[in-house]
Protein backbone atom coordinates (compact mmCIF):
# COMPACT_ATOMS: atom_id res chain seq x y z
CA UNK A 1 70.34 -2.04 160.48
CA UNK A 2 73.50 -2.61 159.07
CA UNK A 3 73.74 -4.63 155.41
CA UNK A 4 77.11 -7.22 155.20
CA UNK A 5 78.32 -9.02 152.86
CA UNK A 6 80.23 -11.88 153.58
CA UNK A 7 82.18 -14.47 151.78
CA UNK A 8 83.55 -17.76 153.36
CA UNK A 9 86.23 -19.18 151.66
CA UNK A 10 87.33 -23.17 151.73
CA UNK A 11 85.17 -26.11 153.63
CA UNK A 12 83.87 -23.85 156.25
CA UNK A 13 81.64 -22.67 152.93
CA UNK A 14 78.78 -24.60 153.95
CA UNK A 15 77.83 -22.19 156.53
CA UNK A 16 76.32 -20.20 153.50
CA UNK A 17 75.01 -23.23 151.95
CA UNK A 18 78.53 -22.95 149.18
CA UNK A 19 80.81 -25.94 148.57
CA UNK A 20 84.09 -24.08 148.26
CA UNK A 21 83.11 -20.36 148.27
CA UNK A 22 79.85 -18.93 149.54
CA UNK A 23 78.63 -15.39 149.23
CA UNK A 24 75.89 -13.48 151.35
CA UNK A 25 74.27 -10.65 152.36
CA UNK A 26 73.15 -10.45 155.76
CA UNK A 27 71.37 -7.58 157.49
CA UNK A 28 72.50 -7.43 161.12
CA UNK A 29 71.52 -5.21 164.74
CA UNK A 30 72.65 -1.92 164.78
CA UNK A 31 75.17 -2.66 167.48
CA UNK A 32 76.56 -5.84 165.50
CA UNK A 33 80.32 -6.89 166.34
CA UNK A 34 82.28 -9.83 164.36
CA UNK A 35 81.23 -11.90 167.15
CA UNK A 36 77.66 -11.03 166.40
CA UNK A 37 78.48 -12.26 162.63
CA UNK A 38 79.81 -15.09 163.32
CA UNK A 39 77.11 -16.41 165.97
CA UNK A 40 74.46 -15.23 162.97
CA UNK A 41 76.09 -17.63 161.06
CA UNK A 42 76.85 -20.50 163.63
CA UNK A 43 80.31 -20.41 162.70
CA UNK A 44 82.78 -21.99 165.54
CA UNK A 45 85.66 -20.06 166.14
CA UNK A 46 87.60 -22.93 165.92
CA UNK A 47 87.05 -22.86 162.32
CA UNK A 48 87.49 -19.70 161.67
CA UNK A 49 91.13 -18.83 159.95
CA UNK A 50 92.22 -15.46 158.77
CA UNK A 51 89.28 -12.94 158.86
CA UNK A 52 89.16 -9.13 156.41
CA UNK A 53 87.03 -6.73 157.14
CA UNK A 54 86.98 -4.50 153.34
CA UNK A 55 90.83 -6.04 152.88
CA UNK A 56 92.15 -5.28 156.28
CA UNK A 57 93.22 -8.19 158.17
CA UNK A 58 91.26 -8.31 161.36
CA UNK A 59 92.05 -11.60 163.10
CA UNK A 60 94.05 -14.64 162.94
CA UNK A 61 93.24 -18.21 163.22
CA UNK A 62 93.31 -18.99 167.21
CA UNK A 63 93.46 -15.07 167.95
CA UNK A 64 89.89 -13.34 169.14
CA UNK A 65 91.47 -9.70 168.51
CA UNK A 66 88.83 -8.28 166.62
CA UNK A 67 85.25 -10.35 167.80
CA UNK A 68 83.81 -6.84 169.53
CA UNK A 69 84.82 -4.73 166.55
CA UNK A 70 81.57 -2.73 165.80
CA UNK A 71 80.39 -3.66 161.95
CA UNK A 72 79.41 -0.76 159.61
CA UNK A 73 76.52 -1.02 156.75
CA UNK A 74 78.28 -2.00 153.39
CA UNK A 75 81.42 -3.83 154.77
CA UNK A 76 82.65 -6.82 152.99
CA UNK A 77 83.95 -9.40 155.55
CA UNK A 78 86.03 -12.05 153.88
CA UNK A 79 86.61 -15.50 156.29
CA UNK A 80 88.92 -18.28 155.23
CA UNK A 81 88.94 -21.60 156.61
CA UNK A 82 91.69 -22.92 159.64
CA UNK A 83 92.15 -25.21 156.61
CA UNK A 84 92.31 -23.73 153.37
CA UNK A 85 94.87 -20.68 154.97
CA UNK A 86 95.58 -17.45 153.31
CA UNK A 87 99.15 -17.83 151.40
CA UNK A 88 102.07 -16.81 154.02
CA UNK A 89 104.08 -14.77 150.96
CA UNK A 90 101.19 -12.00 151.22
CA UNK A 91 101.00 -11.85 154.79
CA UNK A 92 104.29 -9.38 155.51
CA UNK A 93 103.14 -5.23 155.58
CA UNK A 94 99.45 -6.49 155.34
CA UNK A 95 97.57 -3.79 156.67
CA UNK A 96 95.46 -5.23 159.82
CA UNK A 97 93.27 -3.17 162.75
CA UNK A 98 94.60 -1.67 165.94
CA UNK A 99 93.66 -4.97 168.31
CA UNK A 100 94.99 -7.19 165.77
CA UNK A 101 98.46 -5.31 165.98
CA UNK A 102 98.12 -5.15 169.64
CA UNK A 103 97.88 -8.98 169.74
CA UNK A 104 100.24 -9.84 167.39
CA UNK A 105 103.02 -7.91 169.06
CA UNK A 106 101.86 -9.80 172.70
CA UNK A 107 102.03 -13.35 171.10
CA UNK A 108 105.43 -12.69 168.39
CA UNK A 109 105.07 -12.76 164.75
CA UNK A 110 102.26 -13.76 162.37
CA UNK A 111 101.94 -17.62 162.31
CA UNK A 112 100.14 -20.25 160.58
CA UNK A 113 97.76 -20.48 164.35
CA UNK A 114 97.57 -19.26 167.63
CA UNK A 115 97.35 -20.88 170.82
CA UNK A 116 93.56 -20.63 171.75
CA UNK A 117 94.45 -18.04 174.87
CA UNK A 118 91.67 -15.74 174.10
CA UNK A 119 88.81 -18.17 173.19
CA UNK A 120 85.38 -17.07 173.89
């Protein structure tokens, strides 16, 4: 049973019972994805911004690129609210996973939100 840690950053916070910035360890299925994290959670994808999985950019706010990536005991998953958005000067070379590229290249450069194509 994989141990996460997780950190929600801006209003979506409350989710771990924070204001601004909550912090939590959860202990998840074996087979856990993002997706599963998220449902754990009850976090709407619609408020879900840009997502890390230990610093590696994962997904992007209105992008689903990453929800079936399998989760390994000990990763840090950082989420930041569709509100409070990770600063755009940091976001060129960021090192991201292999279906976040993927997607990217099919809908153009990184953006501030993607159209909801690939909502669950």
């Amino acid at each position: 049973m994989p141990n996460i840690n997780v950190t929600l950053y801006g209003d979506i916070a409350s989710y771990g019972a924070g204001k601004h910035i909550a912090i939590m360890d959860l202990d998840l299925p074996d087979d856990a994805v993002i997706d599963t994290l998220l449902q754990e959670i009850s976090l709407p994808s619609t408020e879900r911004g840009y997502l890390f999985v230990n610093a590696v950019l994962f997904d992007a706010p209105g992008l689903y690129a990453s929800k079936d990536e399998l989760l390994q005991n000990g990763d840090h998953i950082g989420i930041f609210s569709i509100r409070h958005m990770w600063p755009y000067q940091y976001r060129d070379g960021i090192h991201m996973s292999e279906a976040l590229q993927i997607a990217m290249e099919e809908s153009g450069a990184m953006k501030n939100t993607y159209r909801d194509i690939n909502q669950p």
